[in-house]
Protein backbone atom coordinates (compact mmCIF):
# COMPACT_ATOMS: atom_id res chain seq x y z
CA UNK A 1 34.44 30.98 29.52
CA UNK A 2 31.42 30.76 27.39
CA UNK A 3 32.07 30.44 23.73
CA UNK A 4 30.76 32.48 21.33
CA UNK A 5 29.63 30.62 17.16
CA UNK A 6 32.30 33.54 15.57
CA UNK A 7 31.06 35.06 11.72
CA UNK A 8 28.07 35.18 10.46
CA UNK A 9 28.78 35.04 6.75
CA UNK A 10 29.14 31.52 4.43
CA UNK A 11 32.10 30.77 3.11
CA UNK A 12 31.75 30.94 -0.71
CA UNK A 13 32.82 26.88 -1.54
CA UNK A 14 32.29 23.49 0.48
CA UNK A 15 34.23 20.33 -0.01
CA UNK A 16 31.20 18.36 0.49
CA UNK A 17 30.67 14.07 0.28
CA UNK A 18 27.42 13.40 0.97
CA UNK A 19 28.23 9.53 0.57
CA UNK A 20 30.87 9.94 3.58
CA UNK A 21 27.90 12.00 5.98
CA UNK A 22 25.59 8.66 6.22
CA UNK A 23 26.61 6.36 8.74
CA UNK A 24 27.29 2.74 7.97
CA UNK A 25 24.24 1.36 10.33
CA UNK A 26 21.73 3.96 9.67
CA UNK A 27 18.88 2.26 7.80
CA UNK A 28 18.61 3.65 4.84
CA UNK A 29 22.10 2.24 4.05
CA UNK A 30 21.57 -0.87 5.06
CA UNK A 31 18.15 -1.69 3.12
CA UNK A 32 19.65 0.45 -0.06
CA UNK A 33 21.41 -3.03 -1.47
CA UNK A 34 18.35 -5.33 -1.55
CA UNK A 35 16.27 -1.65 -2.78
CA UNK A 36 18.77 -1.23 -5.66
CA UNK A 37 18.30 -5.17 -6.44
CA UNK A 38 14.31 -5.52 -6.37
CA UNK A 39 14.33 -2.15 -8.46
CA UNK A 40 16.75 -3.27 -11.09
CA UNK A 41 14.43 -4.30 -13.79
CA UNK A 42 11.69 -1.41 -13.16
CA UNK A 43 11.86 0.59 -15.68
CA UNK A 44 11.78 -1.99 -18.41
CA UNK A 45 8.17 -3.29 -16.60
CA UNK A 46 7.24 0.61 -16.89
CA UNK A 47 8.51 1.27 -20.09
CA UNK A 48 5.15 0.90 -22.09
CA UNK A 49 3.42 3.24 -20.01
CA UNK A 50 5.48 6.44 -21.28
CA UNK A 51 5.75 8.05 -24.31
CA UNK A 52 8.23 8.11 -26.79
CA UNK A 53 7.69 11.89 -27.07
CA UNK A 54 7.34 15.16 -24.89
CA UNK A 55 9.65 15.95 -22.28
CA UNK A 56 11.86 13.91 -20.02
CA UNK A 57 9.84 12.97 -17.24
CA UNK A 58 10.67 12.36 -12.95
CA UNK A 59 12.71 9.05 -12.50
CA UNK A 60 10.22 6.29 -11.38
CA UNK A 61 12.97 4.77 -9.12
CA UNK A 62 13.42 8.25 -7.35
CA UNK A 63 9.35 8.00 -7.03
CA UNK A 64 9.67 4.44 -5.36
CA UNK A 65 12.52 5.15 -3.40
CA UNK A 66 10.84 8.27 -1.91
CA UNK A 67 7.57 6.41 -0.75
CA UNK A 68 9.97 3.43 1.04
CA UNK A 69 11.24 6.55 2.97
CA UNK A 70 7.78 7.08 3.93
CA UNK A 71 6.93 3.87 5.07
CA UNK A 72 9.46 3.41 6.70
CA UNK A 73 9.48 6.84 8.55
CA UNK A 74 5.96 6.75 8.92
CA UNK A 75 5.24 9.99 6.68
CA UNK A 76 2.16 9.43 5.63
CA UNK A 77 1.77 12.50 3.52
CA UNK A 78 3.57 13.23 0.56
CA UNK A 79 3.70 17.05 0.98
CA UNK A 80 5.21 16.28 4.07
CA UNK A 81 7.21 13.75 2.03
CA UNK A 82 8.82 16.24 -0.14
CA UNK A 83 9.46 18.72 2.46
CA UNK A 84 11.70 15.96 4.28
CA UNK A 85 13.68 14.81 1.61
CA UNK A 86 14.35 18.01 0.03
CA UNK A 87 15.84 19.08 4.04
CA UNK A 88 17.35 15.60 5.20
CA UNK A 89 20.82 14.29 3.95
CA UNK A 90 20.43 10.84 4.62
CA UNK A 91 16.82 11.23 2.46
CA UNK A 92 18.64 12.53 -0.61
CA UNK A 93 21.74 9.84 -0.42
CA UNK A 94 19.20 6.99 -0.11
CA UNK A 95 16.71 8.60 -3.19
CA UNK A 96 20.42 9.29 -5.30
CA UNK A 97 19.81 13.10 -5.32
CA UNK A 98 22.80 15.61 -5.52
CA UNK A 99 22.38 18.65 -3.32
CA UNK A 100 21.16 20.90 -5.33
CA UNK A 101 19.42 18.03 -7.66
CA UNK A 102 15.32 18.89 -7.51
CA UNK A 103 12.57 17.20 -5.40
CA UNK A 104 9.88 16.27 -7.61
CA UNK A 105 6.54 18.05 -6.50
CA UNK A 106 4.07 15.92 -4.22
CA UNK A 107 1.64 16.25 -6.88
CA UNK A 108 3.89 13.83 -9.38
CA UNK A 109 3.39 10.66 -7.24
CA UNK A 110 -0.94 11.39 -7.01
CA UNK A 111 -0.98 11.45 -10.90
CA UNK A 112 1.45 8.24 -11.30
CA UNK A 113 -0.48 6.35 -8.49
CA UNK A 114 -3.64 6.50 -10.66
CA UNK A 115 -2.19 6.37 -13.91
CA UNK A 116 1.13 4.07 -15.01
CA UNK A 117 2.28 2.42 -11.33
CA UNK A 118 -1.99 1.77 -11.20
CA UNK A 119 -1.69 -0.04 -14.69
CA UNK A 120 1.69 -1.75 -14.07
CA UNK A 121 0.19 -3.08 -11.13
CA UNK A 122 4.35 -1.91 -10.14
CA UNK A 123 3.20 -1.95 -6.12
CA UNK A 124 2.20 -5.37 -6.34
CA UNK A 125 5.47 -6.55 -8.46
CA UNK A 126 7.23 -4.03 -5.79
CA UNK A 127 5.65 -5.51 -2.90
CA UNK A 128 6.09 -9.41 -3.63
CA UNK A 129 10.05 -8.56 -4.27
CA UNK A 130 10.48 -7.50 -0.68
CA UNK A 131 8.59 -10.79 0.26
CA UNK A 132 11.18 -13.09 -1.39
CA UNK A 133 13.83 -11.20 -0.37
CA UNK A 134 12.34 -11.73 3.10
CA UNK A 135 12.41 -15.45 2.53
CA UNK A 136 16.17 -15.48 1.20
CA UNK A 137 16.82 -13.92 4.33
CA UNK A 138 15.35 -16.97 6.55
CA UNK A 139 12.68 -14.30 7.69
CA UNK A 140 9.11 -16.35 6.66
CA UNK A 141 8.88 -19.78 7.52
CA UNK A 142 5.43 -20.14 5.17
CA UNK A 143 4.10 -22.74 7.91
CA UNK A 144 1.25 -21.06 10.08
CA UNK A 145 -0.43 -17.33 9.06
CA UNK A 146 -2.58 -15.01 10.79
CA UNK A 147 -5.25 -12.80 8.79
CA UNK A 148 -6.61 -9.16 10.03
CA UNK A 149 -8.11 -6.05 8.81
CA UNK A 150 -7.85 -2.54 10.29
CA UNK A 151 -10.08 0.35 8.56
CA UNK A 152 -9.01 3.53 6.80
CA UNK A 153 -11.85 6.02 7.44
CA UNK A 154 -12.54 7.11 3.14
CA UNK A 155 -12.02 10.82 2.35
CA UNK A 156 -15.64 10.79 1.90
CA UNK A 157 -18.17 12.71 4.42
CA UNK A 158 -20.67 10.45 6.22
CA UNK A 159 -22.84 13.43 6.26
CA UNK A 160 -23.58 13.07 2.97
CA UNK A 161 -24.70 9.66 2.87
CA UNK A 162 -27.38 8.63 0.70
CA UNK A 163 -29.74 5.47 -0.26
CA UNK A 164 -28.58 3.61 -3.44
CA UNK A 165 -32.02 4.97 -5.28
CA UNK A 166 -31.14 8.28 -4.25
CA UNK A 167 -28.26 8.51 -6.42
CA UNK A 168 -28.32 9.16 -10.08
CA UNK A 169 -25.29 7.62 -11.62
CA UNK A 170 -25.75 9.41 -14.79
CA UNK A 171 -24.70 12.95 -13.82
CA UNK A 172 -21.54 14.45 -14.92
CA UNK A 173 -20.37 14.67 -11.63
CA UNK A 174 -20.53 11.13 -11.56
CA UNK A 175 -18.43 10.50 -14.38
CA UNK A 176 -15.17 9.24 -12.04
CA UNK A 177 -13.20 6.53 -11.85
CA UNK A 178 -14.68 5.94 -8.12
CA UNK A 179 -17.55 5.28 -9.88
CA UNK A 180 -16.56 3.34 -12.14
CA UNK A 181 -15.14 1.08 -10.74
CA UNK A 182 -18.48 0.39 -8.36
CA UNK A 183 -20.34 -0.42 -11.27
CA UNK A 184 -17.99 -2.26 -12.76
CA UNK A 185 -17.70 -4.88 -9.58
CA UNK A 186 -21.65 -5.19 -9.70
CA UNK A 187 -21.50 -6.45 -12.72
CA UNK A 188 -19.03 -8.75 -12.17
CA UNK A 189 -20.21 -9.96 -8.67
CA UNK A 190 -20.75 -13.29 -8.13
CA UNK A 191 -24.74 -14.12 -8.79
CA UNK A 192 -24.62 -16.89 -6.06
CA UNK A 193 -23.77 -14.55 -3.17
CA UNK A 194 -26.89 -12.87 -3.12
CA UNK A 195 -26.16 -9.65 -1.99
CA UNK A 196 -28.04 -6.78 -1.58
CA UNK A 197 -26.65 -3.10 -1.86
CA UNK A 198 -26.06 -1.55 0.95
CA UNK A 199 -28.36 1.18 2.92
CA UNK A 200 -26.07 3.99 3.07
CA UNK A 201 -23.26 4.91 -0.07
CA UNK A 202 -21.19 7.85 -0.61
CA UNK A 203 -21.80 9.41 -3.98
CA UNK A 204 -17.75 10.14 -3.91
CA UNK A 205 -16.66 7.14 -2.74
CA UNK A 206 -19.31 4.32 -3.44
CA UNK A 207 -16.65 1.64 -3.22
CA UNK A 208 -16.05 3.38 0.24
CA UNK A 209 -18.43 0.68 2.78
CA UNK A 210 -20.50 2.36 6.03
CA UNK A 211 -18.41 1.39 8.86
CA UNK A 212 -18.56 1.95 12.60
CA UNK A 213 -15.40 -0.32 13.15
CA UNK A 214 -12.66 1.98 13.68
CA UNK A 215 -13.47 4.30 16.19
CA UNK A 216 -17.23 3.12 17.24
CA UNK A 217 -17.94 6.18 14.84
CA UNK A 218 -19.69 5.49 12.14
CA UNK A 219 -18.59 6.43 8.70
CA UNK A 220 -16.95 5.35 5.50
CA UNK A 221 -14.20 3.49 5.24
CA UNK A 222 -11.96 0.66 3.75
CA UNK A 223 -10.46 -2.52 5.45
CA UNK A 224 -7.00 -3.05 5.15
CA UNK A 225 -6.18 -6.98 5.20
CA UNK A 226 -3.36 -8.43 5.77
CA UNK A 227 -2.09 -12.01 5.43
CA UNK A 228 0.65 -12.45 8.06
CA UNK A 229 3.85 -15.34 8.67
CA UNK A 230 3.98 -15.51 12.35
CA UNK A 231 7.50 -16.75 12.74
CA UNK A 232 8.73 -13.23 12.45
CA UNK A 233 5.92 -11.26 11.83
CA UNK A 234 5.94 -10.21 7.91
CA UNK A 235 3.29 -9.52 5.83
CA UNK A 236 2.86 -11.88 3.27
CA UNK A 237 -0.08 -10.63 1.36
CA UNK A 238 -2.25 -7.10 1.44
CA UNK A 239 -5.79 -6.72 -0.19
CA UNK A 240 -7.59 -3.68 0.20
CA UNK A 241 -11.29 -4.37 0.43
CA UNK A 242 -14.86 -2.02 1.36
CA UNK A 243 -15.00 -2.10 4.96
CA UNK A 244 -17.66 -5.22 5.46
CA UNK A 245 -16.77 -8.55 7.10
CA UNK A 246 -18.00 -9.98 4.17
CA UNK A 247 -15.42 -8.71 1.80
CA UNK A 248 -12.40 -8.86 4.41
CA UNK A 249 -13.47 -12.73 4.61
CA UNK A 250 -13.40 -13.18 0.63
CA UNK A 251 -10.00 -11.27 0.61
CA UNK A 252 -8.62 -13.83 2.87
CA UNK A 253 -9.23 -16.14 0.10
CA UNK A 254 -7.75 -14.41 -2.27
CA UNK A 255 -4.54 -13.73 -0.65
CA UNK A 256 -3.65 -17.16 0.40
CA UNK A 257 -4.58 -18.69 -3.45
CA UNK A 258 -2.13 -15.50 -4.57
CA UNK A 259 0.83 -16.02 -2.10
CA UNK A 260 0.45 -19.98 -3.01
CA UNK A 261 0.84 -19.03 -6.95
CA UNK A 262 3.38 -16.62 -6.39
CA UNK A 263 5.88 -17.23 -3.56
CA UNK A 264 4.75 -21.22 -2.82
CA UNK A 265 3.77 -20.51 0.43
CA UNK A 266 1.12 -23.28 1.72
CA UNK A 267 -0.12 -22.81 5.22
CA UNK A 268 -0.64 -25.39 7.69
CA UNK A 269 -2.26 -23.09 10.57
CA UNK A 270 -4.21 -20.04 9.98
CA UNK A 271 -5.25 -17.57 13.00
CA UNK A 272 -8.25 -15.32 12.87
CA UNK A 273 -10.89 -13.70 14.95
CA UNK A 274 -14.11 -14.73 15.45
CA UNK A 275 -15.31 -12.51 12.76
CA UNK A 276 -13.72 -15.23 9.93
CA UNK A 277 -15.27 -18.61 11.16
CA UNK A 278 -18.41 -18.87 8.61
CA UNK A 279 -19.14 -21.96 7.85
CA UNK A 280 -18.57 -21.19 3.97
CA UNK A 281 -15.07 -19.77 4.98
CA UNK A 282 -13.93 -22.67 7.07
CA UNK A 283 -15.25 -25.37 4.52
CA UNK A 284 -13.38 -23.76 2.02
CA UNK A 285 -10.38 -23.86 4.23
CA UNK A 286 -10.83 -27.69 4.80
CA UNK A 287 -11.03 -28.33 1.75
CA UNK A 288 -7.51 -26.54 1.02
CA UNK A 289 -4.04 -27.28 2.48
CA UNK A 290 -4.93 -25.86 5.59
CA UNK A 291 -6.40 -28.07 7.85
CA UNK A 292 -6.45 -26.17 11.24
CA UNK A 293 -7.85 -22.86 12.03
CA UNK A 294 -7.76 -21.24 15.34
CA UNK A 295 -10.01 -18.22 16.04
CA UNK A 296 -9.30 -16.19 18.75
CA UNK A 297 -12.33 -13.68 20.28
């Protein structure tokens, strides 16, 4: 006989655990021990960058917690962020929210990404925590790397491209941190590279480089480089750079001096594309720990 779901009104209480309703593999639980241990001393690195006044403001650690759920869920949006944990058990257990405890509004993490986790640097300290915890675990053997960039197309319209004369930085509308920041890394550019600016900037983006990498569409974008153990494939380093070879080749550099200073990580192999092997690049290699490089077309 077919059943029938009987009464259609709620009962008035619940005897509700929502520590019993996660399951002991799912993978929230298992990650939340070494989460709760890399996040034990983060808000004393954030403490200088609130006030002593005004009101209470959203947990940091419920902010941090939140993104990991988006990384590792692959929610890329944090609207769409919100929406999820504010609907998914297992979402509020691992963030340590009660069910009727509030979801902060997607607009909170925009205005701490550019303000106090920006000036913390927090997402670095974050990020090289999981990579020694990674290495506790046996995970990164620290004895060959391989090095790669993929673009993110710049929320910045290539159909408003313009020639560097064009632009006049001087306008209110210029007055960003985008811009900023552009003229601030002229002027600090190294005077031996002799570079020229480039033919086509974004006045919205002009860190933003014109790109026809990721989709044989041209455009703006950034490269995303990452500095990879191949024993069991975990990133070791990340630098975000202006999508240019010339940049993703310099932040190759950089990431193997930083995971040398911080985690003691030297190399023996590296593996690259074609794209790396200039003769400045692999010189510089040669004359650091790493003595073989393989490039692959």
């Amino acid at each position: 006989m077919m059943g029938r779901q009987s009464g259609d009104q709620s009962r008035l209480f619940y005897l509700f655990n929502l520590e019993r309703r996660i399951p002991a593999g799912h993978l929230l639980r298992r990650i939340n021990p070494v989460v709760t241990r890399i996040l034990g001393e983060l808000r004393e690195k954030l403490e200088p960058f609130y006030s002593e006044i005004g009101r209470p403001s959203i947990d940091p650690e419920l902010m941090i917690r939140m993104l990991i759920i988006g990384y590792c869920y692959g929610i890329r949006f944090e609207r769409r962020l919100c929406e999820e944990v504010e609907l998914h058990l297992a979402y509020r257990w691992f963030c340590r929210l009660d069910l009727d405890d509030k979801v902060p509004d997607h607009l909170t993490f925009s205005v701490n990404r550019h303000g106090r986790f920006r000036d913390s640097d927090l997402f670095r300290q974050v990020f090289e925590a999981v990579v020694r915890a990674c290495m506790d675990a046996g995970l990164v053997k620290g004895e060959a790397f391989a090095v790669d960039a993929s673009v993110m197309e710049a929320d910045a319209s290539r159909y408003h491209a313009k020639a560097p004369d064009e632009i006049d930085w001087s306008l209110p509308e210029r007055q960003t941190r985008a811009v900023a920041e552009f003229l601030g890394a002229l002027d600090d550019e190294d005077p031996e590279a002799d570079r020229k600016l480039p033919k086509a900037i974004s006045p919205v983006d002009p860190c933003s480089a014109w790109t026809a990498k990721a989709n044989k569409r041209v455009q703006f974008g950034y490269g995303l480089n990452y500095l990879i153990d191949v024993e069991r494939a975990v990133i070791v380093d990340v630098e975000a750079t202006p999508a240019r070879t010339y940049d993703e080749v310099a932040a190759t550099r950089t990431m193997i001096k930083r995971t040398e200073q911080t985690q003691g990580l030297k190399p023996k192999r590296l593996l690259a594309d074609t794209a790396y092997g200039t003769g400045k690049f692999l010189g510089w290699l040669i004359e650091t720990v790493i003595r073989r490089a393989i490039l692959t077309p």
